[in-house]
Every structure is written in structure tokens, then in C-alpha cells.
N, C-alpha and C. Protein backbone atom coordinates (compact mmCIF):
# COMPACT_ATOMS: atom_id res chain seq x y z
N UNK A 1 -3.20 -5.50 13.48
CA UNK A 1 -3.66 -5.16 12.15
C UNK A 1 -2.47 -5.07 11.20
N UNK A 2 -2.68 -5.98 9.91
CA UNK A 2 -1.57 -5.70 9.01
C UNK A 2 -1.14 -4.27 8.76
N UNK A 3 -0.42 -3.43 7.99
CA UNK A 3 0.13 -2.47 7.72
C UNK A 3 0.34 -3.01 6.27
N UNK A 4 0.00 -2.28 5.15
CA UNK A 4 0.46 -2.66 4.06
C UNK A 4 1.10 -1.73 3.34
N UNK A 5 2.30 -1.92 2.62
CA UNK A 5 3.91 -1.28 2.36
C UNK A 5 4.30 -1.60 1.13
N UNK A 6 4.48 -0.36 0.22
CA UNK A 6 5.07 -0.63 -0.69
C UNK A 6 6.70 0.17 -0.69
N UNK A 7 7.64 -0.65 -1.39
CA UNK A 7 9.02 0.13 -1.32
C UNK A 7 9.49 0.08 -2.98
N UNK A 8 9.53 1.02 -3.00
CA UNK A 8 10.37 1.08 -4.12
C UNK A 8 12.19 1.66 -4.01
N UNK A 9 13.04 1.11 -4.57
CA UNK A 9 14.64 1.46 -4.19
C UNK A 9 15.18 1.35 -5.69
N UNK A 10 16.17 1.96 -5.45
CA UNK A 10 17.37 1.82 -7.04
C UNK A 10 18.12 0.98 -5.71
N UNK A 11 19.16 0.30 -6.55
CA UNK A 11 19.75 -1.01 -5.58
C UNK A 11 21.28 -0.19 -5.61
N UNK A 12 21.10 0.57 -6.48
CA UNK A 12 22.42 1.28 -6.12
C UNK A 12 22.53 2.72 -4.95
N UNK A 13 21.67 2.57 -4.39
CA UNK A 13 21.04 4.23 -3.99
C UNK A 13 21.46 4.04 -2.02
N UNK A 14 22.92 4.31 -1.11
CA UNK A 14 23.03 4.14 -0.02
C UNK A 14 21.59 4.39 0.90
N UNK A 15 20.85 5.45 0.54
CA UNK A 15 20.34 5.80 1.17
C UNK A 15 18.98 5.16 1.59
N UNK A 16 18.35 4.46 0.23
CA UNK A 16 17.46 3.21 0.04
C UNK A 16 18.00 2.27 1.02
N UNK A 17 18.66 2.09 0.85
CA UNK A 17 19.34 0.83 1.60
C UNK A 17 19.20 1.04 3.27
N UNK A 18 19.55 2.15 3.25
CA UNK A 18 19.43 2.47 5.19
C UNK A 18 18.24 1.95 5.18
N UNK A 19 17.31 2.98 4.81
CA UNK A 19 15.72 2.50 5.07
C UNK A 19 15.47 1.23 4.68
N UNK A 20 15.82 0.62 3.92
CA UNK A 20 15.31 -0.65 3.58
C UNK A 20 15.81 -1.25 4.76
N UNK A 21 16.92 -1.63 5.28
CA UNK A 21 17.12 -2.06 6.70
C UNK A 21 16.26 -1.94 7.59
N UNK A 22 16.14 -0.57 8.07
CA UNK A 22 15.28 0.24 8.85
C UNK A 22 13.98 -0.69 8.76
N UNK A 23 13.38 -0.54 7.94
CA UNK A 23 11.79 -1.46 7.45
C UNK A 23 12.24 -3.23 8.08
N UNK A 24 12.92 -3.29 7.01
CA UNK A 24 13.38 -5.14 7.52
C UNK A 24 12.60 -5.53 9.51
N UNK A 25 13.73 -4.39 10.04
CA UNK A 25 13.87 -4.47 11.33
C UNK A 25 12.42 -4.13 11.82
N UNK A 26 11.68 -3.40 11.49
CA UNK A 26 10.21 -3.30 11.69
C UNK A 26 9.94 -4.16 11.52
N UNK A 27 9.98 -4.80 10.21
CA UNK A 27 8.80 -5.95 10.26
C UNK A 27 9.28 -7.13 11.09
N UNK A 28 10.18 -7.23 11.64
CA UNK A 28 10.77 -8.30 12.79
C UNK A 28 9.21 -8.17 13.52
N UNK A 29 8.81 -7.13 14.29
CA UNK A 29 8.63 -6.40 14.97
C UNK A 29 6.81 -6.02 15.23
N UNK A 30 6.75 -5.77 14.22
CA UNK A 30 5.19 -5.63 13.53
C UNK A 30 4.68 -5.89 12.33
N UNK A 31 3.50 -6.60 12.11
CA UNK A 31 2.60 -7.16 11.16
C UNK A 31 2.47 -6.17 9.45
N UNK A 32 3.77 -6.49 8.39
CA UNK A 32 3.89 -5.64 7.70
C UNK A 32 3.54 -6.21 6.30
N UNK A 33 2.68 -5.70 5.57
CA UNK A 33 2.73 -6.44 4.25
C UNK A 33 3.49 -6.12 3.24
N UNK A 34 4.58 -6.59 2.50
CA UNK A 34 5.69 -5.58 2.34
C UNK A 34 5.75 -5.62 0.69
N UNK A 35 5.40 -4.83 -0.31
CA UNK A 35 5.98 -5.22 -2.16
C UNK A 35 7.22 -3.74 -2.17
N UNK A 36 8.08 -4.72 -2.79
CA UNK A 36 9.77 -4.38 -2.96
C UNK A 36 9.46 -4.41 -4.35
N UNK A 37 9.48 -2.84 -4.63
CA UNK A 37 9.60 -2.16 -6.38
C UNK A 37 10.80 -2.01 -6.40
N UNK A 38 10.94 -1.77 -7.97
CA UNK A 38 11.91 -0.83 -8.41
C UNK A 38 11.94 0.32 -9.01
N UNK A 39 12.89 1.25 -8.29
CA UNK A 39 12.41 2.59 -9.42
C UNK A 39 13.78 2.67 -9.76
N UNK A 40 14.38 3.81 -10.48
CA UNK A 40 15.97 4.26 -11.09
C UNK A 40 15.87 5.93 -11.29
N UNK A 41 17.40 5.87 -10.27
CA UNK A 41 18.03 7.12 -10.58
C UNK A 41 18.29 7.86 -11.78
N UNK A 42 18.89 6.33 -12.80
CA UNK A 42 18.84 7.35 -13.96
C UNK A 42 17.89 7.66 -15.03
N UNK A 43 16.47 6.97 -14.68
CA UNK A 43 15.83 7.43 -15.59
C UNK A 43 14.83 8.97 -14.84
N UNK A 44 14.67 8.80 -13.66
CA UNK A 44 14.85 9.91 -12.78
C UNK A 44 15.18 11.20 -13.00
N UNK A 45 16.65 11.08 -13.55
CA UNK A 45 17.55 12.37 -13.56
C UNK A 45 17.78 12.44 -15.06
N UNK A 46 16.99 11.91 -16.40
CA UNK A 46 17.14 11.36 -17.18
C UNK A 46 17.28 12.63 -18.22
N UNK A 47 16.46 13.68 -17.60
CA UNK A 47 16.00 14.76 -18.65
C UNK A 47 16.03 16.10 -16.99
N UNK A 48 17.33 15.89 -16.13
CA UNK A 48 17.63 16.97 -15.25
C UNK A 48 18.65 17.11 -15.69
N UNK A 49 19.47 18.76 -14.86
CA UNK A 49 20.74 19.42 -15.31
C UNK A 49 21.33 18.55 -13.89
N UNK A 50 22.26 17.46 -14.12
CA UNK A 50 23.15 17.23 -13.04
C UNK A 50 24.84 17.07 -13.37
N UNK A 51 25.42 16.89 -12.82
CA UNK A 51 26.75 17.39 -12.47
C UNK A 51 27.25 16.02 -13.70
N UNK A 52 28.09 16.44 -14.26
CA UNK A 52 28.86 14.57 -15.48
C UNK A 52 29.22 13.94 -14.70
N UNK A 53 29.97 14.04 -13.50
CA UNK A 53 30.20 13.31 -12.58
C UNK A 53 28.90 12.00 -12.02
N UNK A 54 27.80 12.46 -11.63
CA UNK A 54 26.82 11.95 -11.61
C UNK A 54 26.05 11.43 -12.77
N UNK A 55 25.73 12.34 -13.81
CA UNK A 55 25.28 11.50 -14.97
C UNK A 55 25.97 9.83 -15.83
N UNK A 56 27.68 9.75 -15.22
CA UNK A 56 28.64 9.33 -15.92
C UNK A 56 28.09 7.59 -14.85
N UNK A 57 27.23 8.01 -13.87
CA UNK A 57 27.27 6.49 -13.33
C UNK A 57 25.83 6.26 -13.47
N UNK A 58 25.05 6.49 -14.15
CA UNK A 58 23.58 6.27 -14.61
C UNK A 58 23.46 4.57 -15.50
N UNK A 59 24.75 4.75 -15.95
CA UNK A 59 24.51 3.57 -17.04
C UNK A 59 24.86 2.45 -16.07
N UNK A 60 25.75 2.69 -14.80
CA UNK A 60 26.09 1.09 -13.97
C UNK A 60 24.98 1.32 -13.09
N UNK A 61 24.36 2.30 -13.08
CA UNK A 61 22.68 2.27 -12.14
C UNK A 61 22.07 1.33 -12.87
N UNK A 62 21.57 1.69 -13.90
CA UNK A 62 20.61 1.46 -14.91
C UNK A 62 20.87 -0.20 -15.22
N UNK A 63 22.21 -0.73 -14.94
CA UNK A 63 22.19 -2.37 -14.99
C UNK A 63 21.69 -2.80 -14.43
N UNK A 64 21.68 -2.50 -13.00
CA UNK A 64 21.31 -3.24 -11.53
C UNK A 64 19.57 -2.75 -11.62
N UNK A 65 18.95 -1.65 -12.16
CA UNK A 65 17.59 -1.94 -12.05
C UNK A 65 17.03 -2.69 -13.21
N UNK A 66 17.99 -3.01 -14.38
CA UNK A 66 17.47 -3.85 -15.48
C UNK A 66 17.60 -5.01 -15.01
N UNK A 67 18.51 -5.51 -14.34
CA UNK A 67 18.65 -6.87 -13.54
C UNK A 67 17.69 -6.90 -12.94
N UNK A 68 16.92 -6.46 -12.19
CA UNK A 68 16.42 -7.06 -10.63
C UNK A 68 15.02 -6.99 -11.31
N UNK A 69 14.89 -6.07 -12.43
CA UNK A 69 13.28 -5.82 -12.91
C UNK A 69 13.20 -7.26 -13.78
N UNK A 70 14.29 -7.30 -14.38
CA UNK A 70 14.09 -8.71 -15.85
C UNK A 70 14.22 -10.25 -14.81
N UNK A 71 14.90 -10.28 -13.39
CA UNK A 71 14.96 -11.26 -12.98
C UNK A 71 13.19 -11.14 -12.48
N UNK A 72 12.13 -10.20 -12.05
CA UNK A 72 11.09 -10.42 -11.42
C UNK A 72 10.56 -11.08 -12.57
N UNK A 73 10.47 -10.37 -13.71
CA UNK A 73 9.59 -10.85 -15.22
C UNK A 73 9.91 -12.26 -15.19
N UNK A 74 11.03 -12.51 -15.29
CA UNK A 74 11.55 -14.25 -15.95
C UNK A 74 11.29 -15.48 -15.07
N UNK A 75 11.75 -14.67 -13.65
CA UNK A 75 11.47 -15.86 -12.85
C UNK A 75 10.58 -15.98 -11.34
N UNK A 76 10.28 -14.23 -11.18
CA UNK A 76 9.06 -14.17 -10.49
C UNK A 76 9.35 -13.16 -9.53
N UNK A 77 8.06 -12.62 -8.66
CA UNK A 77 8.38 -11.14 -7.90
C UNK A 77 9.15 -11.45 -6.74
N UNK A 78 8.75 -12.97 -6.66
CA UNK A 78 9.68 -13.30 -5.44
C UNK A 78 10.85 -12.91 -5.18
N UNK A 79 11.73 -12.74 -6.33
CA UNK A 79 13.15 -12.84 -6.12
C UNK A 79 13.36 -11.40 -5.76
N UNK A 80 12.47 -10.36 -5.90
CA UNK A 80 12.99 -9.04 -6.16
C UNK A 80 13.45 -8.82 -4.60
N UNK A 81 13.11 -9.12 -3.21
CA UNK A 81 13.73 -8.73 -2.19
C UNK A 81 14.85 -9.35 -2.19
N UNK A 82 14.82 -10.63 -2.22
CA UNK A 82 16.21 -11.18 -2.26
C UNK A 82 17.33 -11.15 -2.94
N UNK A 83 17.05 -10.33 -3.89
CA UNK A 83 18.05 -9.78 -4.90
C UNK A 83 18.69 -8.60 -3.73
N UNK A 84 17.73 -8.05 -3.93
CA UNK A 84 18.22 -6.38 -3.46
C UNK A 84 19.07 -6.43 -2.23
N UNK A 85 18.72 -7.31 -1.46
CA UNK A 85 20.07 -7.99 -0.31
C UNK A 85 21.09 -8.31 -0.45
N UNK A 86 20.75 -9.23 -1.71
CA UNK A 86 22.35 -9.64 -1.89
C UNK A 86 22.92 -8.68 -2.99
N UNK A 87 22.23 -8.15 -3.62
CA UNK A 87 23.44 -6.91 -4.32
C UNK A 87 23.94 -5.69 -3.33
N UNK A 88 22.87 -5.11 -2.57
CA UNK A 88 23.13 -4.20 -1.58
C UNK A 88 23.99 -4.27 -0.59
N UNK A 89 24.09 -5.65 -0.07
CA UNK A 89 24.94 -6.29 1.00
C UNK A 89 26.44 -6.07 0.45
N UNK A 90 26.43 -6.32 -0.88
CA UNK A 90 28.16 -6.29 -1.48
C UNK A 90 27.90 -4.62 -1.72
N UNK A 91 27.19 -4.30 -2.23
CA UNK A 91 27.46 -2.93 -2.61
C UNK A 91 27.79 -1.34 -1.70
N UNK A 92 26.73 -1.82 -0.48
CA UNK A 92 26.85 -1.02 0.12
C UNK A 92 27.85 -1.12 1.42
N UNK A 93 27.31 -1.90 2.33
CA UNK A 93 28.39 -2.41 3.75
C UNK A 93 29.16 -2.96 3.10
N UNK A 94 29.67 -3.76 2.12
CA UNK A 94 30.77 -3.98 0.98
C UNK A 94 31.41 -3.53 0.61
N UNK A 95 30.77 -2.35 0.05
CA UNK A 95 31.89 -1.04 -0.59
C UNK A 95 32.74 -1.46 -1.86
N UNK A 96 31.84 -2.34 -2.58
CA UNK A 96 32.26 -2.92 -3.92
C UNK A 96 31.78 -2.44 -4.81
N UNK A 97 32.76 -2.39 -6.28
CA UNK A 97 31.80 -1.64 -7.29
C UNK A 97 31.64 -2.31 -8.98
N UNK A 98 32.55 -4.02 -8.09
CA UNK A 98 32.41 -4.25 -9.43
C UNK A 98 30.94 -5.30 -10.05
N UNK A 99 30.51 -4.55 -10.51
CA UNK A 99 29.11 -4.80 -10.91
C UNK A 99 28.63 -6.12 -11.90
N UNK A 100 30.07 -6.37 -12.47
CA UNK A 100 29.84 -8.07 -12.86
C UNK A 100 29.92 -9.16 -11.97
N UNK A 101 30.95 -8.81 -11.11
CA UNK A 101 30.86 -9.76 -9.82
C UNK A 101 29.98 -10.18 -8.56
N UNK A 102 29.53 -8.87 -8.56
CA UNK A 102 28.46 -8.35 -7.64
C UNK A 102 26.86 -8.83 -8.31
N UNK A 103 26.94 -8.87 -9.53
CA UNK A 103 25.39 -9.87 -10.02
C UNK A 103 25.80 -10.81 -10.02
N UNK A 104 26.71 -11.20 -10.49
CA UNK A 104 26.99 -13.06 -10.72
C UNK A 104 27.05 -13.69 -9.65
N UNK A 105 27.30 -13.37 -8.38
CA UNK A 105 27.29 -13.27 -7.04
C UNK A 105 25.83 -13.63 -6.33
N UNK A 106 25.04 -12.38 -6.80
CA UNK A 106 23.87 -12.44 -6.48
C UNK A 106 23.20 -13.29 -6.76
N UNK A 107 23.27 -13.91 -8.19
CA UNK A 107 22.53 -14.61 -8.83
C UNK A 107 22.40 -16.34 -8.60
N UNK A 108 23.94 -16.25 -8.19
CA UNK A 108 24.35 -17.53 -7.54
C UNK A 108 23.44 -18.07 -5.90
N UNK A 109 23.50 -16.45 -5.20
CA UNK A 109 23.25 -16.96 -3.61
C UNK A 109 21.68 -17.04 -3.90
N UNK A 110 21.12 -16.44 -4.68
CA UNK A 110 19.33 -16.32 -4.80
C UNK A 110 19.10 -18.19 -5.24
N UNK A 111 19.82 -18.57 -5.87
CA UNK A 111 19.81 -19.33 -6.72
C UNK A 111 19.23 -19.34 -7.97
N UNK A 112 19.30 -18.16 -8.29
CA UNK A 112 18.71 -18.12 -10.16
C UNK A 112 20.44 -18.73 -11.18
N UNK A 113 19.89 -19.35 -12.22
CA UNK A 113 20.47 -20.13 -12.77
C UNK A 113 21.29 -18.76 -13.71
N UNK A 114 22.45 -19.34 -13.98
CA UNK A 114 23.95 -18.53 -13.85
C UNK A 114 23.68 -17.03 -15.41
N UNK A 115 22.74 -17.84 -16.00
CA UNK A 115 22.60 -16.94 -17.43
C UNK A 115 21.34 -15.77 -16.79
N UNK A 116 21.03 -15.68 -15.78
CA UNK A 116 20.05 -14.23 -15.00
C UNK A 116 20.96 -13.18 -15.49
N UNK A 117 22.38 -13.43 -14.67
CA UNK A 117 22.91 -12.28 -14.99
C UNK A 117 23.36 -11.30 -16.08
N UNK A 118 22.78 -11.81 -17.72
CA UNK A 118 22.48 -11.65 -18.75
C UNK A 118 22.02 -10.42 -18.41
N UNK A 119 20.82 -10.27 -17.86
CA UNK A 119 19.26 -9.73 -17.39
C UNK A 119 20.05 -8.17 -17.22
N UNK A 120 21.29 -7.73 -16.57
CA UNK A 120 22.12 -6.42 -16.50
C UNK A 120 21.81 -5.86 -18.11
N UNK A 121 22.23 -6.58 -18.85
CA UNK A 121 22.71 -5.93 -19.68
C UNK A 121 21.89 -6.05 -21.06
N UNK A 122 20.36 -5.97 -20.73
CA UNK A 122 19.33 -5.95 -22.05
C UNK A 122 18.06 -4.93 -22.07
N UNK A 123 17.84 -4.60 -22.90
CA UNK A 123 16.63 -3.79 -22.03
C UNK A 123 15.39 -3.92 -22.79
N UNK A 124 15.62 -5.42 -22.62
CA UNK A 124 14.10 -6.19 -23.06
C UNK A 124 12.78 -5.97 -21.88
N UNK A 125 13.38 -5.41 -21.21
CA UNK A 125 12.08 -4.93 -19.89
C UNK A 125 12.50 -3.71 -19.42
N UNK A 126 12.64 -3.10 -20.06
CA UNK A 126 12.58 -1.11 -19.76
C UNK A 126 11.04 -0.89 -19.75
N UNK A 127 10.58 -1.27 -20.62
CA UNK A 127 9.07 -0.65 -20.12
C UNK A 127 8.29 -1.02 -19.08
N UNK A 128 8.64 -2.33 -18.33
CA UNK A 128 8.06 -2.55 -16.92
C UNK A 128 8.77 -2.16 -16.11
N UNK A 129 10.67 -1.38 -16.48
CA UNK A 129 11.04 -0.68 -15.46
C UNK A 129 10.00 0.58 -15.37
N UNK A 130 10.29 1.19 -16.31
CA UNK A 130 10.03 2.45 -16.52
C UNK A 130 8.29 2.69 -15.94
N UNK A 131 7.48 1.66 -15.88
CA UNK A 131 5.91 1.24 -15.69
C UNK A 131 6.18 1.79 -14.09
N UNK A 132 6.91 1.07 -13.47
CA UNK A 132 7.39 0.49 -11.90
C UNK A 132 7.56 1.57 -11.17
N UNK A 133 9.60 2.44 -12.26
CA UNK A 133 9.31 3.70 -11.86
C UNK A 133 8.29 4.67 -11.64
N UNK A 134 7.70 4.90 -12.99
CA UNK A 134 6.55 6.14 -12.77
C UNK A 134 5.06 5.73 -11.73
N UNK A 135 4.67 4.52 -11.53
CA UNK A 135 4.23 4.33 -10.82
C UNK A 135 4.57 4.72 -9.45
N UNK A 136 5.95 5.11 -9.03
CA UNK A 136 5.88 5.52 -7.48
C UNK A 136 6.08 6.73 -7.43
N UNK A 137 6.99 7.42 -8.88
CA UNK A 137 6.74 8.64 -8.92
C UNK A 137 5.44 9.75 -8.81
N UNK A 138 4.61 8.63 -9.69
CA UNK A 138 3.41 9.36 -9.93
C UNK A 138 2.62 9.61 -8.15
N UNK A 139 3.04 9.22 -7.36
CA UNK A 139 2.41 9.16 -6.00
C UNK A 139 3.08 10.21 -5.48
N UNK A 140 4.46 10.66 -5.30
CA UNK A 140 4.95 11.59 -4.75
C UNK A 140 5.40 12.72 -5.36
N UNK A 141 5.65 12.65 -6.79
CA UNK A 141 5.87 13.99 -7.36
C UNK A 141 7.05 14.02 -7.80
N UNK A 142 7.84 14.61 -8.71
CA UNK A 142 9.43 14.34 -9.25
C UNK A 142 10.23 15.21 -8.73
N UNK A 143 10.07 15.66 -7.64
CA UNK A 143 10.80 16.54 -6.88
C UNK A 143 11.56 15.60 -5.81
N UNK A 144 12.03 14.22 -5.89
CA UNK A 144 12.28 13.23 -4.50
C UNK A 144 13.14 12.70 -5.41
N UNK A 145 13.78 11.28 -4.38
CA UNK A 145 15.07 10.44 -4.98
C UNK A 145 14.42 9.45 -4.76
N UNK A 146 15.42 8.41 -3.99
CA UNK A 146 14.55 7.02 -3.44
C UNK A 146 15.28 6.79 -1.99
N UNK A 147 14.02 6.19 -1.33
CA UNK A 147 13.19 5.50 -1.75
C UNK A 147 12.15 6.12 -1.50
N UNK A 148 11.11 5.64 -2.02
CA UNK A 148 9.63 5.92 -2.05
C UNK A 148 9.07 4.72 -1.00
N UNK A 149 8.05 5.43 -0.42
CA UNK A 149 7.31 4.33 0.41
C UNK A 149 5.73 4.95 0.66
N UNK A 150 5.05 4.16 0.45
CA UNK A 150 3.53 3.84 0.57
C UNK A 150 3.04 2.85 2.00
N UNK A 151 2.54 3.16 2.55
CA UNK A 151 1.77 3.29 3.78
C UNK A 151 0.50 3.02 4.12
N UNK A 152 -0.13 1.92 4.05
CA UNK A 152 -2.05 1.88 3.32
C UNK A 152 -2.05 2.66 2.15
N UNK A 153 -1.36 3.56 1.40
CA UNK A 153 -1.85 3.88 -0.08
C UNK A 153 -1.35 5.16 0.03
N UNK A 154 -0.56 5.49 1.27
CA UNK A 154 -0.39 6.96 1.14
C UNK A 154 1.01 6.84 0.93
N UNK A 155 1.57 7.11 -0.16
CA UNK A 155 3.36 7.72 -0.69
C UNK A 155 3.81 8.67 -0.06
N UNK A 156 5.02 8.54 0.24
CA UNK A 156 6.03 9.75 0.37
C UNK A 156 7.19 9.70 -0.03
N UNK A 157 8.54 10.30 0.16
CA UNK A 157 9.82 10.46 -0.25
C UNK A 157 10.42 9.81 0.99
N UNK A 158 11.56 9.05 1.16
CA UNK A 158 12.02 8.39 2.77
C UNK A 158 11.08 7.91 3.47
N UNK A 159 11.49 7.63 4.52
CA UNK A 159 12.31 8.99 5.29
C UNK A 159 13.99 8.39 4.88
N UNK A 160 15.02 9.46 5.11
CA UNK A 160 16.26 9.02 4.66
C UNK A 160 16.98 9.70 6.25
N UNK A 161 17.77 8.17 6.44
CA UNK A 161 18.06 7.80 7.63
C UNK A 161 19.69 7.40 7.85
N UNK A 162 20.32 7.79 8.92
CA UNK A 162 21.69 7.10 9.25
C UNK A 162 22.03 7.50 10.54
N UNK A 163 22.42 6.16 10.97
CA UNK A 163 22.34 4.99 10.74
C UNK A 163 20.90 4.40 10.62
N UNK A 164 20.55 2.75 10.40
CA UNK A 164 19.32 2.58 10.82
C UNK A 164 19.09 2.03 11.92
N UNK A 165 17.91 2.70 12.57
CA UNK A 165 17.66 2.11 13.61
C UNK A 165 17.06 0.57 13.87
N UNK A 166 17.44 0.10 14.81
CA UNK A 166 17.09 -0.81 15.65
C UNK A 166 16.10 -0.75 16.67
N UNK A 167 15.09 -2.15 16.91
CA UNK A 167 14.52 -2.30 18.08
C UNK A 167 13.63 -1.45 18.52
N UNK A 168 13.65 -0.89 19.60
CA UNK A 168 12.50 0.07 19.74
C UNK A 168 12.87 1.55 18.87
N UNK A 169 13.68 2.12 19.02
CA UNK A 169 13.80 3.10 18.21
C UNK A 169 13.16 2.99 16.64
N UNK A 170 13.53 1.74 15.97
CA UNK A 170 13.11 1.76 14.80
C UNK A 170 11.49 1.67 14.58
N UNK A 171 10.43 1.33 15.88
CA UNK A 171 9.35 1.22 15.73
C UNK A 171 9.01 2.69 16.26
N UNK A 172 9.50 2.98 17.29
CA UNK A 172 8.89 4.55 17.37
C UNK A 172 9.08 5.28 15.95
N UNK A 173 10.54 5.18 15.32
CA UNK A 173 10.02 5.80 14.46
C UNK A 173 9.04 5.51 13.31
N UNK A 174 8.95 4.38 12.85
CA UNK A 174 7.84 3.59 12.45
C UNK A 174 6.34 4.58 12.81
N UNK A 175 6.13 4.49 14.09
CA UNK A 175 5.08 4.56 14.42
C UNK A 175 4.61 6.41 13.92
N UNK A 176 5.94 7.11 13.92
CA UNK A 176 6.09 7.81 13.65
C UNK A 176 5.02 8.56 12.27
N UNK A 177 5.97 7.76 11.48
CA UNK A 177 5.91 7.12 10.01
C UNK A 177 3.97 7.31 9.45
N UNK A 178 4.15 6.05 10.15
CA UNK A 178 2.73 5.85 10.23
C UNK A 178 1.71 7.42 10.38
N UNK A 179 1.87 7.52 11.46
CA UNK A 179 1.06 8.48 12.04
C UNK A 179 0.91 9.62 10.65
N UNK A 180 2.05 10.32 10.63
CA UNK A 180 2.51 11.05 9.36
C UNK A 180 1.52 10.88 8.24
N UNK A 181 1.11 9.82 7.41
CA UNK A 181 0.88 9.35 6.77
C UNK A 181 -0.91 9.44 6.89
N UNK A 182 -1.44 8.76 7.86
CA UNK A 182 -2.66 8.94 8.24
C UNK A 182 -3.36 10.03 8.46
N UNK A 183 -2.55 11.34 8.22
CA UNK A 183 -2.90 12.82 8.23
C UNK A 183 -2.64 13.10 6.54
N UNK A 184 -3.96 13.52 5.98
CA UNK A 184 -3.85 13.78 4.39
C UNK A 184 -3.46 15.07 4.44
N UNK A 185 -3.61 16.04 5.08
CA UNK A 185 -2.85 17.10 4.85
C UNK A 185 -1.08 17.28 5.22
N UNK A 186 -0.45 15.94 6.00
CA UNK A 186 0.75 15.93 5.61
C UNK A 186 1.71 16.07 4.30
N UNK A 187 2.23 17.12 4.28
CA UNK A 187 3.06 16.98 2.74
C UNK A 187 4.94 16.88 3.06
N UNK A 188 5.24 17.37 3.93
CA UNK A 188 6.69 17.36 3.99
C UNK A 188 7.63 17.82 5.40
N UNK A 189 8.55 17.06 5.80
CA UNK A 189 9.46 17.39 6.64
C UNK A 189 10.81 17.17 6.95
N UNK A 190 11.43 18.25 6.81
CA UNK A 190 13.33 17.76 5.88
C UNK A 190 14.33 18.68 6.79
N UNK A 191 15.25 18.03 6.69
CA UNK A 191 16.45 19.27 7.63
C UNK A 191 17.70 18.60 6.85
N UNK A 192 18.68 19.52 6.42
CA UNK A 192 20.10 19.21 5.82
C UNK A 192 20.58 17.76 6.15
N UNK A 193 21.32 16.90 5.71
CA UNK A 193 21.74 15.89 5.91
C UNK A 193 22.95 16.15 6.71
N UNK A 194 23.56 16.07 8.27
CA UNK A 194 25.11 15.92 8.60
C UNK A 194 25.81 14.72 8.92
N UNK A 195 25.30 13.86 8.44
CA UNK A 195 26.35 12.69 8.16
C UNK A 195 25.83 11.81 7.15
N UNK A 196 26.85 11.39 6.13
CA UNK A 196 26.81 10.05 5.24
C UNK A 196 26.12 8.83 6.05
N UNK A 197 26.24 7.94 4.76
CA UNK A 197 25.23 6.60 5.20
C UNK A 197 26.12 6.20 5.99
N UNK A 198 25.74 5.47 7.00
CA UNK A 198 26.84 4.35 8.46
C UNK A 198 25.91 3.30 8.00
N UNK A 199 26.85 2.24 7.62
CA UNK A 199 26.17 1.04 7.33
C UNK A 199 26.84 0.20 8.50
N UNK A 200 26.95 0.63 10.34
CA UNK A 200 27.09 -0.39 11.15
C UNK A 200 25.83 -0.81 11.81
């Protein structure tokens, strides 16, 4: 039986990224129907008290989800997973931050034609970001980060993961997942984070 999956990620967000792996490797695995949203950190944290340190990188967030949202509009939803690979791939197991290189890059390996990467820096489609965002917000509540994931129709926050698993592990927890989800009185289950993202 299919499984049908929605993800929403900021492309700048390590922790999206684990899970987004994590999922990938599922669907190797099992029958997944998968739509790759976008939501953003900084419109998120847009109107919270957070640290300048953090507020001060909202605006190189806010490129990479104007990119990947204006490349779905212009040239189709298709591209939106394959974007998020190839920016994530430099960004994260990369450990790169320069964000002109890193789209022009992207834009090249997707094969969208060289003027996409325009698409960073307009915000002629903020309101289908902003549509995209609150759409996954509106499922889990503004108390979460990303990613968001939907499950036959049921949202939650994560799960947020490191490293990601592989192979059977990644389907038990999957199955996990699942299960979770299929109980409507599930609302939440969290323990401190002790280690950063491992992107091996």
C-alpha cells in the first residue's frame, strides 16, 4: 500500500536535511508518495524574540527558499526535490556557505537555464512561499522548526535525527513513524538533543 508524504524543509535547515535523507532511504525501501514543500525559518521566527546572531542569517535563508519556491512556479514542482539535493549536498556534507555559488551550481546540475538563479534574489513569489509555509504550519502549530512531515494527512514536527539511518533501522524507524501517526491522540515525543548533525 502506497504511504502518502508530504515534506516540507528550509534548504538551509541541517536538521531537515538528516531527515530528508532518512525518508530518501525509506523510500528505496517502501512504496512512498512523496511532495517536497517549502517552508522558512525566517519567516517562522519573523515576529519571535531570537538571539541577532540568528536573526542576522534569515536574509541568506530567505534566498534559498525564494529560489527553490520561484524555480517550482517558473519551471515546475518537479525541480523542487532536485534542487534541495543539490543545494543541501554543498551546503550541508559540504560545509559551504557561499550562497551565489552554491545556486549557480545548483542550477547548472538540475539543468535549469543559468538566469534561475535570479529566482534568490526577488520576491516575486513570497506569497506562494509564505501560502506553502503556513500551510504546514497550520497542521502542526508554531511551536516547531523544520521539517514538517505529513503521513496520510496526519502532520507533525520531525522527527529530528543524527545521524540518518540506513536500511533496516531507517524502516523500523519509519514504521515507527507511521504507527505514531495513525493514533489521533498522539501529540508529542522529545528528549534534549546530544549530538549535532553527522552528515556521514
Amino acid at each position: 500500500m502506497t504511504t502518502t508524504v508530504e515534506f516540507w524543509f528550509d534548504p538551509s535547515c541541517p536538521w531537515a536535511w538528516m531527515t530528508s535523507r532518512w525518508v530518501d532511504n525509506v523510500a528505496e525501501q517502501r512504496d512512498l508518495d512523496i511532495t517536497w514543500r517549502v517552508m522558512s525559518l525566517a519567516i517562522l521566527n519573523e515576529d519571535k524574540d531570537v538571539s541577532d546572531e540568528y536573526r542576522a542569517f534569515f536574509p541568506r535563508a530567505l534566498r534559498l527558499t525564494r529560489f527553490v519556491v520561484g524555480a517550482a512556479e517558473t519551471y515546475g514542482q518537479e525541480y523542487v526535490k532536485p534542487l534541495y539535493d543539490a543545494l543541501g549536498s554543498r551546503i550541508h556534507p559540504g560545509q559551504r556557505s557561499d550562497w551565489a555559488g552554491i545556486i549557480a551550481e545548483s542550477v547548472a546540475e538540475v539543468g535549469l537555464p543559468a538566469e534561475a538563479a535570479e529566482l534568490a534574489d526577488t520576491d516575486r513569489f513570497d506569497a506562494q512561499l509564505r501560502a506553502s509555509h503556513r500551510e504546514g504550519i497550520d497542521r502542526v502549530g508554531e511551536d516547531v522548526g523544520t521539517p514538517v512531515i505529513a503521513v496520510n494527512g496526519v502532520a507533525f514536527f520531525g522527527p529530528v535525527i543524527s545521524p540518518a539511518p540506513v536500511g533496516d533501522q531507517a524502516v523500523a524507524l519509519w514504521d515507527g513513524v507511521v504507527a505514531a501517526a495513525a493514533y489521533d491522540g498522539f501529540f508529542e515525543l522529545k528528549r534534549s538533543r546530544t549530538v549535532g548533525p553527522i552528515f556521514a
